[in-house]
C-alpha atoms as a PDB file:
ATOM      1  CA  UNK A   1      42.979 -63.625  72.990  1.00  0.00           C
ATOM      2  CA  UNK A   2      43.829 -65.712  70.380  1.00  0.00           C
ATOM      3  CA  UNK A   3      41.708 -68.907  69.301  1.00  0.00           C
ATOM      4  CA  UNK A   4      43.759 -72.112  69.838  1.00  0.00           C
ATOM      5  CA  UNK A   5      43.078 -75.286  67.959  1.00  0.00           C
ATOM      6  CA  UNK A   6      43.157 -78.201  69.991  1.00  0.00           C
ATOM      7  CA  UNK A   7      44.558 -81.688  68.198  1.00  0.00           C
ATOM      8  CA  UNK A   8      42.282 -84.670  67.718  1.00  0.00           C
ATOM      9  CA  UNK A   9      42.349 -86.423  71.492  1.00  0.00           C
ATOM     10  CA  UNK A  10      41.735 -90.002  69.461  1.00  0.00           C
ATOM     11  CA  UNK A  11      42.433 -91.527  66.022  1.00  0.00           C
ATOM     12  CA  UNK A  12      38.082 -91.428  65.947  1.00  0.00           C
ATOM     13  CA  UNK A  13      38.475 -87.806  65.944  1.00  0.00           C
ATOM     14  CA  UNK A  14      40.916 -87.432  64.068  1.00  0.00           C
ATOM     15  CA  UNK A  15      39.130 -89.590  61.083  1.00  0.00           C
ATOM     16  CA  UNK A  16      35.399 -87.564  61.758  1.00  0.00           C
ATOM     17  CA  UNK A  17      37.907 -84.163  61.338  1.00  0.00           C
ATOM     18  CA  UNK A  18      39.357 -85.713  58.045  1.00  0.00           C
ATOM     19  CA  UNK A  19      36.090 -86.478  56.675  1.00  0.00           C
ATOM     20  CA  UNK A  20      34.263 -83.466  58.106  1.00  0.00           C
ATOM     21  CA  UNK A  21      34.118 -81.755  54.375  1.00  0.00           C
ATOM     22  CA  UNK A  22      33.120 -84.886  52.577  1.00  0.00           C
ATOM     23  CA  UNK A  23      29.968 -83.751  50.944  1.00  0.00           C
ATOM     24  CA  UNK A  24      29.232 -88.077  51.749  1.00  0.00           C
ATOM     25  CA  UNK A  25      29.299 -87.398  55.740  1.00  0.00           C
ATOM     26  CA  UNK A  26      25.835 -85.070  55.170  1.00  0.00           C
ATOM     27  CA  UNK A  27      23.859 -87.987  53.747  1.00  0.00           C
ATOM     28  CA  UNK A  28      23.654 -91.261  55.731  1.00  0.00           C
ATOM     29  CA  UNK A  29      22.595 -93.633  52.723  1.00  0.00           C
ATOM     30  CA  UNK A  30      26.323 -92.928  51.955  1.00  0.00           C
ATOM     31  CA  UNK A  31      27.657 -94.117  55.089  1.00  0.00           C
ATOM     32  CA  UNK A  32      29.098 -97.298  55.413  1.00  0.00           C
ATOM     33  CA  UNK A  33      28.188-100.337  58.566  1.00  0.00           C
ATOM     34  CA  UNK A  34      25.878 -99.198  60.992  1.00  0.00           C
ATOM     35  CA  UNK A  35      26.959 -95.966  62.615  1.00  0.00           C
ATOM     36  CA  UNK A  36      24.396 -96.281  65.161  1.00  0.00           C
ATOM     37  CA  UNK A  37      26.466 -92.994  67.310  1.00  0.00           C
ATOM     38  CA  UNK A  38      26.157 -91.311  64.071  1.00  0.00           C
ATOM     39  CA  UNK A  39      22.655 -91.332  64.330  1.00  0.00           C
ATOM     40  CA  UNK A  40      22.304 -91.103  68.194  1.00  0.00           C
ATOM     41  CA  UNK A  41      24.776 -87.879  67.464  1.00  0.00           C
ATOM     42  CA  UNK A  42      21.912 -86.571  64.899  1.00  0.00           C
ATOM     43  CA  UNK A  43      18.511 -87.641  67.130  1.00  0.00           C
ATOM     44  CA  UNK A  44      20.870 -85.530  70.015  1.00  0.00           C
ATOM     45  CA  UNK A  45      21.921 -82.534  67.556  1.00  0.00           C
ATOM     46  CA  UNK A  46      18.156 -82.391  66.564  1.00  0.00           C
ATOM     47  CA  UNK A  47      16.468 -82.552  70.196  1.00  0.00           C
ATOM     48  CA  UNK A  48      18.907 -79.650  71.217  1.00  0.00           C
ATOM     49  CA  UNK A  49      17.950 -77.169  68.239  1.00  0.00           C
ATOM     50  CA  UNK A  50      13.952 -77.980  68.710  1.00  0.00           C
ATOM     51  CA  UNK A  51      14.233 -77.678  72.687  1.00  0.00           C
ATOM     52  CA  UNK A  52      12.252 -81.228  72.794  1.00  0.00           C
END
């Protein structure tokens, strides 16, 4: 079975995808405005991988 890759469903996808190997996107005193899901994203990514 061959591995399909699906498109970007919106253009916030599609920017997160084009930005995905910025070296910037790792640290967030890089990241511009807010970006409170950015860190929601993080406190949920973190939570998972602990089990808490």
């Amino acid at each position: 079975m061959s591995e399909q890759i699906s498109p970007p469903r919106s253009v916030d996808e599609a920017i997160v995808a084009e930005h995905a190997g910025d070296e910037r996107a790792a640290s967030p005193s890089t990241w511009q405005g807010l970006n409170l899901l950015g860190f929601a994203l993080m406190t949920v990514r973190d939570a998972l991988e602990t089990g808490s």
